[in-house]
C-alpha atoms as a PDB file:
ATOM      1  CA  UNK A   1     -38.775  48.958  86.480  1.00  0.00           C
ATOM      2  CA  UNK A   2     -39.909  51.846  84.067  1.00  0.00           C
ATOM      3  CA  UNK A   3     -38.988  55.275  86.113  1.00  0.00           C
ATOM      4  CA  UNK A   4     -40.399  58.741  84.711  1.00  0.00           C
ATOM      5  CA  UNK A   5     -37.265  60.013  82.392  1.00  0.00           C
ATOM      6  CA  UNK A   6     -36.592  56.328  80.654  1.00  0.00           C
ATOM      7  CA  UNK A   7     -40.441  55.302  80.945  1.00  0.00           C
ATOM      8  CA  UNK A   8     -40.338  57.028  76.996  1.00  0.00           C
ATOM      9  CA  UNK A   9     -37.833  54.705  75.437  1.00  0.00           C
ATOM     10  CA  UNK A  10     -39.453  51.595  75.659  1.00  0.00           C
ATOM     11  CA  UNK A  11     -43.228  50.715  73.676  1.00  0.00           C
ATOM     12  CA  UNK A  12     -45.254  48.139  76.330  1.00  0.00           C
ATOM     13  CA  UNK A  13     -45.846  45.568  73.605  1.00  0.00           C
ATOM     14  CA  UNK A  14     -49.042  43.440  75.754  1.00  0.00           C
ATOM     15  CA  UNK A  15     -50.828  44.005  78.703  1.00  0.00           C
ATOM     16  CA  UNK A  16     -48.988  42.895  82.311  1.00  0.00           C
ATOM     17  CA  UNK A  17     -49.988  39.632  83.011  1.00  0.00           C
ATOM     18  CA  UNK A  18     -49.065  38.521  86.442  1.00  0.00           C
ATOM     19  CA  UNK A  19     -48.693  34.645  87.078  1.00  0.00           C
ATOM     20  CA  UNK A  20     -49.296  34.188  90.352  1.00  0.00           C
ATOM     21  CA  UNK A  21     -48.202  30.661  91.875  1.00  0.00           C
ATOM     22  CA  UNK A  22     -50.027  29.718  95.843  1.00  0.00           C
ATOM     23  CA  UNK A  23     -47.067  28.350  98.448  1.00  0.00           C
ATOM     24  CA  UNK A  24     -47.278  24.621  98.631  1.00  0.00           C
ATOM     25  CA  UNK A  25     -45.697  23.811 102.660  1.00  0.00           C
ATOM     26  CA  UNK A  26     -44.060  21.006 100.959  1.00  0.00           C
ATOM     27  CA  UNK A  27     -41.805  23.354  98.588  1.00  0.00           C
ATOM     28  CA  UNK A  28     -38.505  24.241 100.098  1.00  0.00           C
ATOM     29  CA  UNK A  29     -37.982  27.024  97.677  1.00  0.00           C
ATOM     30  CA  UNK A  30     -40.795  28.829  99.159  1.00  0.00           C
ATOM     31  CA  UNK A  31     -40.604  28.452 102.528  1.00  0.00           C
ATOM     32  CA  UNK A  32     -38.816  30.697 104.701  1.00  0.00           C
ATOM     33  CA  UNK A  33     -35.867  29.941 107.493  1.00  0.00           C
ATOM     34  CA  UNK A  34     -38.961  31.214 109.961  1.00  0.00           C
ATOM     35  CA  UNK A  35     -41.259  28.101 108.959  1.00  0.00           C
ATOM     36  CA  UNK A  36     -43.296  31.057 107.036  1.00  0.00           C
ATOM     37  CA  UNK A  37     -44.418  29.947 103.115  1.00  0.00           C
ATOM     38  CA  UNK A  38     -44.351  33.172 100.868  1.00  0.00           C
ATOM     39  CA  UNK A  39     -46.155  33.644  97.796  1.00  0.00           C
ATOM     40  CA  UNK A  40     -44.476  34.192  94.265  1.00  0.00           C
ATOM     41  CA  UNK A  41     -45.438  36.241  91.897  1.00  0.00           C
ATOM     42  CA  UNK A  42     -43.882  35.780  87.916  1.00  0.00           C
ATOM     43  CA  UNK A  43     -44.331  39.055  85.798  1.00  0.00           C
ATOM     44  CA  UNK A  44     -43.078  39.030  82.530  1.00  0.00           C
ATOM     45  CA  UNK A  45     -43.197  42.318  80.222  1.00  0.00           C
ATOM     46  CA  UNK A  46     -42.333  42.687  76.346  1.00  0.00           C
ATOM     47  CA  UNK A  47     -41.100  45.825  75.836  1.00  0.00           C
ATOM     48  CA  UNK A  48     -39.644  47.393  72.966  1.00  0.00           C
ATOM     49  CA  UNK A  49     -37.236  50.068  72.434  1.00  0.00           C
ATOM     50  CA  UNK A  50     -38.780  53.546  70.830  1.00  0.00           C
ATOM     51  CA  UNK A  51     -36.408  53.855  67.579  1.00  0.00           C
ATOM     52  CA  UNK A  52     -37.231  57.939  67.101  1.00  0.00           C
ATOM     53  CA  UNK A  53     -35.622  58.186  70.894  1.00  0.00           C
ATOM     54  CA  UNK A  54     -32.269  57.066  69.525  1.00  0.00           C
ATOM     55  CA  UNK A  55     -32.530  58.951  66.307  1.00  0.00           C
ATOM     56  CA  UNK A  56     -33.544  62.263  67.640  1.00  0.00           C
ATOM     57  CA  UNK A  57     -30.689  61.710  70.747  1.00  0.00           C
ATOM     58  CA  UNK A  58     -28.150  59.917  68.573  1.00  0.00           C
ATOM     59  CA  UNK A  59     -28.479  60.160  65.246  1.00  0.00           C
ATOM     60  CA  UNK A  60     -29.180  63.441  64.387  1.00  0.00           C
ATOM     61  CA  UNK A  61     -26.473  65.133  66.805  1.00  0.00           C
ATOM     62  CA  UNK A  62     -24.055  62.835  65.391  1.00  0.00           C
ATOM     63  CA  UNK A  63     -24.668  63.759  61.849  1.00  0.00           C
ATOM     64  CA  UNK A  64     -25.093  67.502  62.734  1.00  0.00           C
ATOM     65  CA  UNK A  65     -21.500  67.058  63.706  1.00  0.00           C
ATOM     66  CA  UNK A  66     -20.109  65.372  61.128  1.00  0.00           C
ATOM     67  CA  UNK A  67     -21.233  67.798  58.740  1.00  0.00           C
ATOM     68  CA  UNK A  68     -19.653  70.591  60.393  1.00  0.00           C
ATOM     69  CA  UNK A  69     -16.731  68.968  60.330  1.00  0.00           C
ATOM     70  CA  UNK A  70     -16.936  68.077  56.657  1.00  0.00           C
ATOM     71  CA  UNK A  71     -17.432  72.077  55.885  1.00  0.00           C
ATOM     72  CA  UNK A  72     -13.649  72.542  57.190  1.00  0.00           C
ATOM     73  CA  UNK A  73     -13.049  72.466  53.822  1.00  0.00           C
ATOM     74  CA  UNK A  74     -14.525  76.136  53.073  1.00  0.00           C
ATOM     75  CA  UNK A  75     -11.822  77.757  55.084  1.00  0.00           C
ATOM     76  CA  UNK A  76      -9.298  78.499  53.002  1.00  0.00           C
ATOM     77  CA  UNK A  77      -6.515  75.843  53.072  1.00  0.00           C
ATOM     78  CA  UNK A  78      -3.488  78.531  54.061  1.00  0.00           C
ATOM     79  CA  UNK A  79      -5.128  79.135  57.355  1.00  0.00           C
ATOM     80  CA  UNK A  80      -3.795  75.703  58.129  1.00  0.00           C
ATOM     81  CA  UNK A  81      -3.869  76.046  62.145  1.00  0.00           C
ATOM     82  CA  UNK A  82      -7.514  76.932  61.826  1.00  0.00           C
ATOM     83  CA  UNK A  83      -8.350  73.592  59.668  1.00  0.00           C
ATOM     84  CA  UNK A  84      -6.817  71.547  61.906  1.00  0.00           C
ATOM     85  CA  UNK A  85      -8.127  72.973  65.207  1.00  0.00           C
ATOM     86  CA  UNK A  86     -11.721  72.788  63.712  1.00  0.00           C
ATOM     87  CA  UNK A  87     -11.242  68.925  62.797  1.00  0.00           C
ATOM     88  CA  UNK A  88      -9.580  67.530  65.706  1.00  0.00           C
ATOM     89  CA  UNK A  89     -12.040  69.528  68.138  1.00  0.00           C
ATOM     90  CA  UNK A  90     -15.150  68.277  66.087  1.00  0.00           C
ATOM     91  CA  UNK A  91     -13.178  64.703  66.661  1.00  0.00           C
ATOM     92  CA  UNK A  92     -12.612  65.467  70.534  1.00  0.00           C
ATOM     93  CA  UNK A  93     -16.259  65.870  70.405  1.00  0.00           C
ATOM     94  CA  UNK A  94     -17.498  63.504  69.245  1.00  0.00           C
ATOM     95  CA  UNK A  95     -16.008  60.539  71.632  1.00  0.00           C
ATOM     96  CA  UNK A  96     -16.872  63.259  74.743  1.00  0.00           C
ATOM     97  CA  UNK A  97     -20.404  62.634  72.915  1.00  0.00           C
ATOM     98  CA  UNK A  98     -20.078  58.685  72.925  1.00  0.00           C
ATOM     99  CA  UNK A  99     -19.013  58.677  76.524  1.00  0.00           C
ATOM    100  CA  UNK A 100     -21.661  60.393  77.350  1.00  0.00           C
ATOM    101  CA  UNK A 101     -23.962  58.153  75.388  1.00  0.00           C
ATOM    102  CA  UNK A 102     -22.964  55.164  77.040  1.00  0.00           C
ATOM    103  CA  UNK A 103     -24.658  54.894  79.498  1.00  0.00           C
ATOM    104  CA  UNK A 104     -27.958  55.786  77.693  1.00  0.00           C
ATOM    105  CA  UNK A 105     -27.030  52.620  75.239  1.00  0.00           C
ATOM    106  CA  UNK A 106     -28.396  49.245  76.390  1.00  0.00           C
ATOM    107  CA  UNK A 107     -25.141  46.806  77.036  1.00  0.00           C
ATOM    108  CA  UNK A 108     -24.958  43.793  74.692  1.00  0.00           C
ATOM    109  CA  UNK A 109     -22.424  41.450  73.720  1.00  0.00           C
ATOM    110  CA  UNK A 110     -22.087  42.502  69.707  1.00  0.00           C
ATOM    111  CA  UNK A 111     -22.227  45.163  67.750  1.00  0.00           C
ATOM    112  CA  UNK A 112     -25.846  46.659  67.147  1.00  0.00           C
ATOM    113  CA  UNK A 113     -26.355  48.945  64.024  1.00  0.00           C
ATOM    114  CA  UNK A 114     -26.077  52.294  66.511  1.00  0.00           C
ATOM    115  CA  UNK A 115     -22.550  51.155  67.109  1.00  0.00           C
ATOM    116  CA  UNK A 116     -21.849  51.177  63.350  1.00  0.00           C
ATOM    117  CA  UNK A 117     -22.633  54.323  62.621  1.00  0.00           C
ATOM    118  CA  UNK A 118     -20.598  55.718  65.718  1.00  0.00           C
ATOM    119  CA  UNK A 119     -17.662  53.842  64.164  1.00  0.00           C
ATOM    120  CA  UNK A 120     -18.451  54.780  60.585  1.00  0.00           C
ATOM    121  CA  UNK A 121     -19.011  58.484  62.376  1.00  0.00           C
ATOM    122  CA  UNK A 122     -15.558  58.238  63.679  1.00  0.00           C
ATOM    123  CA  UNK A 123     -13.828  56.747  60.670  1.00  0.00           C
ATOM    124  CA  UNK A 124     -15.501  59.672  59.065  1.00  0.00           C
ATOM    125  CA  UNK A 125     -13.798  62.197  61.087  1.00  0.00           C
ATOM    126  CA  UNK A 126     -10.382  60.606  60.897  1.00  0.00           C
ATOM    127  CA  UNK A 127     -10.196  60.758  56.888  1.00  0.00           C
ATOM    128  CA  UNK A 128     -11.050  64.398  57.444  1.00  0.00           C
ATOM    129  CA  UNK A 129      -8.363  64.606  59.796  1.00  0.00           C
ATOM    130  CA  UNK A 130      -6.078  63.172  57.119  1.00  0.00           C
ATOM    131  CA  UNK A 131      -7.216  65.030  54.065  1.00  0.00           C
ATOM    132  CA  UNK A 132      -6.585  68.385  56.207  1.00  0.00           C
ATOM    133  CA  UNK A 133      -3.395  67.373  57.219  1.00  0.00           C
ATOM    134  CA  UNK A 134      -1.862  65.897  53.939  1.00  0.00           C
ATOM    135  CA  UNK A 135      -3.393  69.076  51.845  1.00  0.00           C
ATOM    136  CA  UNK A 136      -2.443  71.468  54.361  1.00  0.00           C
ATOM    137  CA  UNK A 137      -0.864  74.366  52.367  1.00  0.00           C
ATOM    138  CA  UNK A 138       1.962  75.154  53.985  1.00  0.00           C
ATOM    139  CA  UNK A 139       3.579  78.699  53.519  1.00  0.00           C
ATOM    140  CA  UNK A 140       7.210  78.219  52.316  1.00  0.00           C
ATOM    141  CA  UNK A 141      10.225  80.576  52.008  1.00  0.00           C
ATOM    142  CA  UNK A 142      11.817  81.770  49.244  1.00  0.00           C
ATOM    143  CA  UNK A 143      13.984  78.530  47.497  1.00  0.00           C
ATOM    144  CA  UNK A 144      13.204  76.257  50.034  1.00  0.00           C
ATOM    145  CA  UNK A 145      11.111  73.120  48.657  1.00  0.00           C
ATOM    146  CA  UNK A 146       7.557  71.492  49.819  1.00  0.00           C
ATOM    147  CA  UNK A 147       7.821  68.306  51.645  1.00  0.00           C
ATOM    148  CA  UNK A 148       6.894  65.399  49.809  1.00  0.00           C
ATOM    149  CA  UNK A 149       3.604  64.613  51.431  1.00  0.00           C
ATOM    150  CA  UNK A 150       2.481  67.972  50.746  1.00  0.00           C
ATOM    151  CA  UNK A 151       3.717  67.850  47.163  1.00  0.00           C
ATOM    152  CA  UNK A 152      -0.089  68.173  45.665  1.00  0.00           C
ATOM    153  CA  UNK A 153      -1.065  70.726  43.264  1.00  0.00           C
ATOM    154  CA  UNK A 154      -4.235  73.277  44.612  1.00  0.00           C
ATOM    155  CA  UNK A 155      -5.948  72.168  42.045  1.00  0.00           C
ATOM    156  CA  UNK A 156      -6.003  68.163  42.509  1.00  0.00           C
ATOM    157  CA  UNK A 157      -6.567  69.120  46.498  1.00  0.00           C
ATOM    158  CA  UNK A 158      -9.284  71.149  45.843  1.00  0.00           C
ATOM    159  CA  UNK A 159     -10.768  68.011  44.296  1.00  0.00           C
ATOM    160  CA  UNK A 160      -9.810  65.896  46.422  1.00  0.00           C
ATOM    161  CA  UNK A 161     -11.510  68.143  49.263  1.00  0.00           C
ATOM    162  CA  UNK A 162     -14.979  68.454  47.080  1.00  0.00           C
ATOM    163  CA  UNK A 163     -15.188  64.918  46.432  1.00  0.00           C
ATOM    164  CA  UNK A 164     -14.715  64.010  50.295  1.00  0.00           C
ATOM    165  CA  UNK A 165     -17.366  66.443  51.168  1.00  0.00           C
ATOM    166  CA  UNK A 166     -19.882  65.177  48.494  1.00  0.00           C
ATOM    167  CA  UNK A 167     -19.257  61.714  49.582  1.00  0.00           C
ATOM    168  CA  UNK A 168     -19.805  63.068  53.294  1.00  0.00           C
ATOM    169  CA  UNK A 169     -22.910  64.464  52.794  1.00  0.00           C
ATOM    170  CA  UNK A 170     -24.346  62.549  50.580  1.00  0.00           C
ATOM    171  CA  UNK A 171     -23.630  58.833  51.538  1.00  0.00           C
ATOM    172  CA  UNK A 172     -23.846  59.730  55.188  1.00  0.00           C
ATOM    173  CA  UNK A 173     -27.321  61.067  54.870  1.00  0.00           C
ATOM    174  CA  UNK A 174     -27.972  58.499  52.098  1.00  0.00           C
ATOM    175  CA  UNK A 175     -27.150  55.519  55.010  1.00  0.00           C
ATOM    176  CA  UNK A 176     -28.889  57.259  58.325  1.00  0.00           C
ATOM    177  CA  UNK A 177     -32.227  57.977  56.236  1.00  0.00           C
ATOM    178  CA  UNK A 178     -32.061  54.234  55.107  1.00  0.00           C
ATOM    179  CA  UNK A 179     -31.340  53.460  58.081  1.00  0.00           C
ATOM    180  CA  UNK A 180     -34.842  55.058  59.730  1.00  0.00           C
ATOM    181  CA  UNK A 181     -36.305  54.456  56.811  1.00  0.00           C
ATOM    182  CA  UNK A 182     -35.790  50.605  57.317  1.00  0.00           C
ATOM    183  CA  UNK A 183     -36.698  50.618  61.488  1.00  0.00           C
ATOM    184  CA  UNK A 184     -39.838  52.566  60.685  1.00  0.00           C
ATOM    185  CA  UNK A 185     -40.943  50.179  57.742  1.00  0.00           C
ATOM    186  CA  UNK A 186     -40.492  47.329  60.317  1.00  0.00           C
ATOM    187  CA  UNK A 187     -42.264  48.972  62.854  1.00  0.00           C
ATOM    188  CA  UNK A 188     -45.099  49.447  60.777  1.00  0.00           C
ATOM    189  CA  UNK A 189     -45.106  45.891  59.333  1.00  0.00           C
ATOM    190  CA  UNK A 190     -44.815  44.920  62.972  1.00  0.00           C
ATOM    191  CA  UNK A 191     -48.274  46.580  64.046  1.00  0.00           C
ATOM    192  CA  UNK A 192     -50.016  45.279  60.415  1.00  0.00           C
ATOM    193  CA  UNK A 193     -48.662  41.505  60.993  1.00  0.00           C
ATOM    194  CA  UNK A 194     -47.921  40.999  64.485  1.00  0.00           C
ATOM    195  CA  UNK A 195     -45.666  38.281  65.521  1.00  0.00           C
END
């Protein structure tokens, strides 16, 4: 059940406990085609997944990520080809990084709070996407005139920029250090009041 390289994911809560039940001749269910009666043996393990496993695999690789793409904003906004290479290859990476997470993620049937921040992660990216696109500063010629989604003075999208990467930075480490913060604190009220 528990092989060498996923044996460290998962915290053996109790001891094995084998229930072992003796073949009665009269039970069908144990009782082969042969005649033969078979013994069967119930083993039930509580496990628990390790929480620092998926921060130090998911977590932190994610957020190293997302704040290199929220630096994009330091190169200047005239090198617009650069910008925009820089945010949609952070974005490329990241779902190449959720594929290959997948199968590392146990499969249930809603969302679980890892999925969140993937999808926040992602959301993330977009806007960053966005914000490089719409204050892209595009070089113009002599009497021709901006198009009006790029109409924004350098000063409001230099704003604009700053606040997006202070928000970046500091609610997404604000939410993934609450976030440990919170499965550690039950982990330790778990081994002080055991359920």
């Amino acid at each position: 059940c528990f092989n060498n390289t996923r044996a460290s994911r998962w915290t053996l809560k109790h001891t094995i406990e084998p229930m072992l039940i003796v073949p009665d001749p009269q039970s069908a269910g144990l009782v082969a085609s042969s005649g033969r009666s078979y013994h069967r043996c119930f083993i039930s393990i509580e496990a628990e997944r390790d929480f620092w496993w998926y921060v130090m695999h998911f977590i932190l690789p994610h957020m190293v990520i997302l704040m290199m793409n929220a630096n994009v904003i330091i190169i200047p906004r005239n090198e617009v080809g650069d910008r925009n290479s820089v945010t949609l290859t952070l974005l490329l990476t990241t779902v190449a990084f959720q594929f290959l997470l997948v199968p590392e993620v146990p499969k249930k049937r809603y969302v679980t709070i890892l999925d969140g921040v993937m999808n926040l992660g992602l959301l993330v990216q977009l806007a960053s996407c966005a914000i490089v696109f719409l204050h892209a500063d595009l070089p113009t010629r002599e009497g021709e005139t901006r198009v009006h989604m790029y109409e924004v003075t350098d000063q409001k999208a230099e704003e604009v920029e700053r606040l997006f990467l202070s928000w970046v930075i500091g609610g997404w480490v604000l939410v993934n250090v609450s976030l440990v913060l919170a499965v550690w604190a039950f982990e330790v009220l778990e081994n002080v009041f055991p359920w």
